[in-house]
Protein backbone atom coordinates (compact mmCIF):
# COMPACT_ATOMS: atom_id res chain seq x y z
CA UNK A 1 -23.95 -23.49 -46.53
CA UNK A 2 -22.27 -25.54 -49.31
CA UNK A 3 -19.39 -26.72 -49.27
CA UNK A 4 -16.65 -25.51 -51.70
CA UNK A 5 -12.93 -25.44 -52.31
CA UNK A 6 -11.19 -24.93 -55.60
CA UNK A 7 -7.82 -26.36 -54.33
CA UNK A 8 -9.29 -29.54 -52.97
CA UNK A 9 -10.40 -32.66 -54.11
CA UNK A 10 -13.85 -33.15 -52.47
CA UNK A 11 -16.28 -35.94 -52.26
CA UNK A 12 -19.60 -35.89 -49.57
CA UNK A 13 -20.78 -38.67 -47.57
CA UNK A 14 -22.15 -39.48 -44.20
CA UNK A 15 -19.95 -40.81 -40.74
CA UNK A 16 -21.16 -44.23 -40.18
CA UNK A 17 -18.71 -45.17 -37.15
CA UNK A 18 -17.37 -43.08 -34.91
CA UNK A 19 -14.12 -43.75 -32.47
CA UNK A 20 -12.17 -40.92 -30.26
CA UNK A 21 -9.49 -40.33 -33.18
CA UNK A 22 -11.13 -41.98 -36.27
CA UNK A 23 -14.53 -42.05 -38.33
CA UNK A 24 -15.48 -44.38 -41.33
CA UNK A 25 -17.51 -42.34 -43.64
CA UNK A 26 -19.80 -44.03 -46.22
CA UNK A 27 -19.35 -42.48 -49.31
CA UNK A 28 -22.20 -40.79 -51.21
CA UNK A 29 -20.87 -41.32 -54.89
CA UNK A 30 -21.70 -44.47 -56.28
CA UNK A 31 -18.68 -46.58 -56.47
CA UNK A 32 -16.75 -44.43 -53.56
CA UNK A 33 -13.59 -43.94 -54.57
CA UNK A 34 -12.82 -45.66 -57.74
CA UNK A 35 -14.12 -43.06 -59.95
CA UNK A 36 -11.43 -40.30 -58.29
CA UNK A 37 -8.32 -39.19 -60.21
CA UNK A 38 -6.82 -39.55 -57.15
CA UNK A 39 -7.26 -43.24 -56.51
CA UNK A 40 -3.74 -44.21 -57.72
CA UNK A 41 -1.98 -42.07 -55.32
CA UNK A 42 -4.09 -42.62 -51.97
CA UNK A 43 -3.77 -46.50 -52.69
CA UNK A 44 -6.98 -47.25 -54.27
CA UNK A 45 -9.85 -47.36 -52.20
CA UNK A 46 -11.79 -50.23 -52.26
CA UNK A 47 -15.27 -49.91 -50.81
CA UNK A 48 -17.89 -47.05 -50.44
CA UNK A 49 -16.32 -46.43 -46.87
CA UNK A 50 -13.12 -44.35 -45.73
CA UNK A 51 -11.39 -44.45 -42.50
CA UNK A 52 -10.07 -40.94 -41.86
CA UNK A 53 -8.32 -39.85 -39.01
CA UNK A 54 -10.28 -37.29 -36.80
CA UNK A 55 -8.56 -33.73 -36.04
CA UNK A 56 -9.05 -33.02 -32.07
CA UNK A 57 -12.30 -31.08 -31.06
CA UNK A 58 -13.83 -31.94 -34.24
CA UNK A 59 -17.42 -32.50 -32.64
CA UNK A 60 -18.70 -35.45 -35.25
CA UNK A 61 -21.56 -37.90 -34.84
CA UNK A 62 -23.03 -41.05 -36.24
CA UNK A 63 -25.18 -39.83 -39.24
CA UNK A 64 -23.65 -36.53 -39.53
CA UNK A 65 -22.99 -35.48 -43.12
CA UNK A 66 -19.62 -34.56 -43.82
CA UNK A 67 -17.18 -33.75 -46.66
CA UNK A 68 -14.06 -35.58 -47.56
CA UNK A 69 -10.96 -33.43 -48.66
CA UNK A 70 -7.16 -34.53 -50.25
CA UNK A 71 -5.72 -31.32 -51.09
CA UNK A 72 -5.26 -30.71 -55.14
CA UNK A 73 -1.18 -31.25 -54.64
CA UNK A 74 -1.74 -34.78 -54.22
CA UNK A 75 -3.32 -34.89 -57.37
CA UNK A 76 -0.22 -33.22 -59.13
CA UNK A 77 1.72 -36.20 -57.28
CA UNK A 78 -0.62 -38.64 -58.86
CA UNK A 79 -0.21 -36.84 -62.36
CA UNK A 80 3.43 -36.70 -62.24
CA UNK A 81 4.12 -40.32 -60.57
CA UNK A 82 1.38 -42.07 -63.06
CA UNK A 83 1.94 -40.24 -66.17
CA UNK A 84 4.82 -38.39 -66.70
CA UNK A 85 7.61 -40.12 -65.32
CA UNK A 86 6.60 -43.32 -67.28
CA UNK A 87 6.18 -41.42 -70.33
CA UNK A 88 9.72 -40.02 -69.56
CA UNK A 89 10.96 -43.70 -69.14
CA UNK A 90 9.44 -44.13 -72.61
CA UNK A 91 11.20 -41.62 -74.26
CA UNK A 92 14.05 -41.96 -72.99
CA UNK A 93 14.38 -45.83 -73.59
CA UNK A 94 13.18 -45.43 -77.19
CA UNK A 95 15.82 -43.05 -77.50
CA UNK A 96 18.84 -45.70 -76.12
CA UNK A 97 17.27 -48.45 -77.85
CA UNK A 98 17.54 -46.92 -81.26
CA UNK A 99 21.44 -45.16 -80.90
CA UNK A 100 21.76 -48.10 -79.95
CA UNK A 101 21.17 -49.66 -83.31
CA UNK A 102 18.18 -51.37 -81.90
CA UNK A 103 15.25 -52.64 -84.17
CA UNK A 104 11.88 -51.81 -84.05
CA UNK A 105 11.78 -54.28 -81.68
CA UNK A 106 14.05 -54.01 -79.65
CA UNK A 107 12.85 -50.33 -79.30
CA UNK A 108 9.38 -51.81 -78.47
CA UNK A 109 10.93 -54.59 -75.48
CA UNK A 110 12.70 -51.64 -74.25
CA UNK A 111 9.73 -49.63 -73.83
CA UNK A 112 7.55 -52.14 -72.17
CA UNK A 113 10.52 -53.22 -69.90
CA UNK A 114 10.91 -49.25 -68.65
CA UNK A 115 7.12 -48.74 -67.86
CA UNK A 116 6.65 -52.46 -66.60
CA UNK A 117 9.51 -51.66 -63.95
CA UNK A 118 8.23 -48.25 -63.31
CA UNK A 119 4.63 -49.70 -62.25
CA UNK A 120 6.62 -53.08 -60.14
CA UNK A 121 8.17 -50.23 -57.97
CA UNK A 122 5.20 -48.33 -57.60
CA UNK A 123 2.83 -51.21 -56.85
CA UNK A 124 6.07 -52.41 -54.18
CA UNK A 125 5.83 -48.65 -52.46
CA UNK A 126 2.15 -48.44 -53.01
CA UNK A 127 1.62 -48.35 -48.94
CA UNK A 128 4.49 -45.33 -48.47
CA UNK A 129 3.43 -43.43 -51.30
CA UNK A 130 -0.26 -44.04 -49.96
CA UNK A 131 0.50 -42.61 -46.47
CA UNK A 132 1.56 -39.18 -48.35
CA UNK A 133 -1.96 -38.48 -48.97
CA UNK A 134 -3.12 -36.28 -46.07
CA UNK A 135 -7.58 -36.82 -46.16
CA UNK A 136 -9.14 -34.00 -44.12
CA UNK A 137 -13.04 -34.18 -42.98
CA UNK A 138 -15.10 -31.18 -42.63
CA UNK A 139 -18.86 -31.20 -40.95
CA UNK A 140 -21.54 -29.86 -43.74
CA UNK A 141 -24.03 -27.86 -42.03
CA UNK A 142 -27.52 -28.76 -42.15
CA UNK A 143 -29.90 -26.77 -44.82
């Protein structure tokens, strides 16, 4: 059986630890996590393994090879929060800056100072806006 989900983001790896409400999977894509669109949202994963938390009377064990799900809204989240908005900052500070009889650069401070904020808030609620990010683990059958 393979795996598949067209409103998921999925990546495949294998449990490596194993507690009563949590398993570390070792992910099977080189470079884990850093190569996901979703990275900036679920807080940037660091390593090749994930700590995910275990639903009950999920029957998982050391070795078994599983698949790693965030749901495809969190990557509308991550498009909206990373991308839009500070393009909307942007805009909207080019647009004050010039009625405002602003330069060239003053237009160009202005825009650096809107996204540079944007980006200090969202690196200073990086851990709340990480914990929105719902990872659900599935066991791959064995073929």
């Amino acid at each position: 059986m393979r795996f598949e989900n067209t409103n998921k983001a999925c990546c495949h790896g294998s449990v490596c630890a194993l507690t009563a409400t949590m398993a570390s999977v070792k992910l099977a894509a080189a470079g884990g996590c850093s190569g996901c669109a979703l990275t900036a949202v679920c807080g940037g994963v660091t390593s090749d393994i994930i700590t995910i938390a275990v639903p009950p009377g999920c029957s998982l064990a050391v070795g078994d090879r599983v698949a790693v799900t965030v749901s495809s809204s969190a990557g509308m989240i991550a498009l909206a929060v990373y991308i839009l908005v500070p393009l909307m900052l942007m805009l909207a500070a080019a647009f004050i800056a010039g009625a405002a009889g602003g330069g060239q650069l003053a237009v160009a401070v202005s825009l650096c100072a809107a996204v540079a904020g944007w980006y200090l808030l969202l690196y200073i609620f990086r851990k709340r806006l990480g914990r929105k990010v719902r990872y659900e683990i599935e066991k791959l059958s064995d073929e």
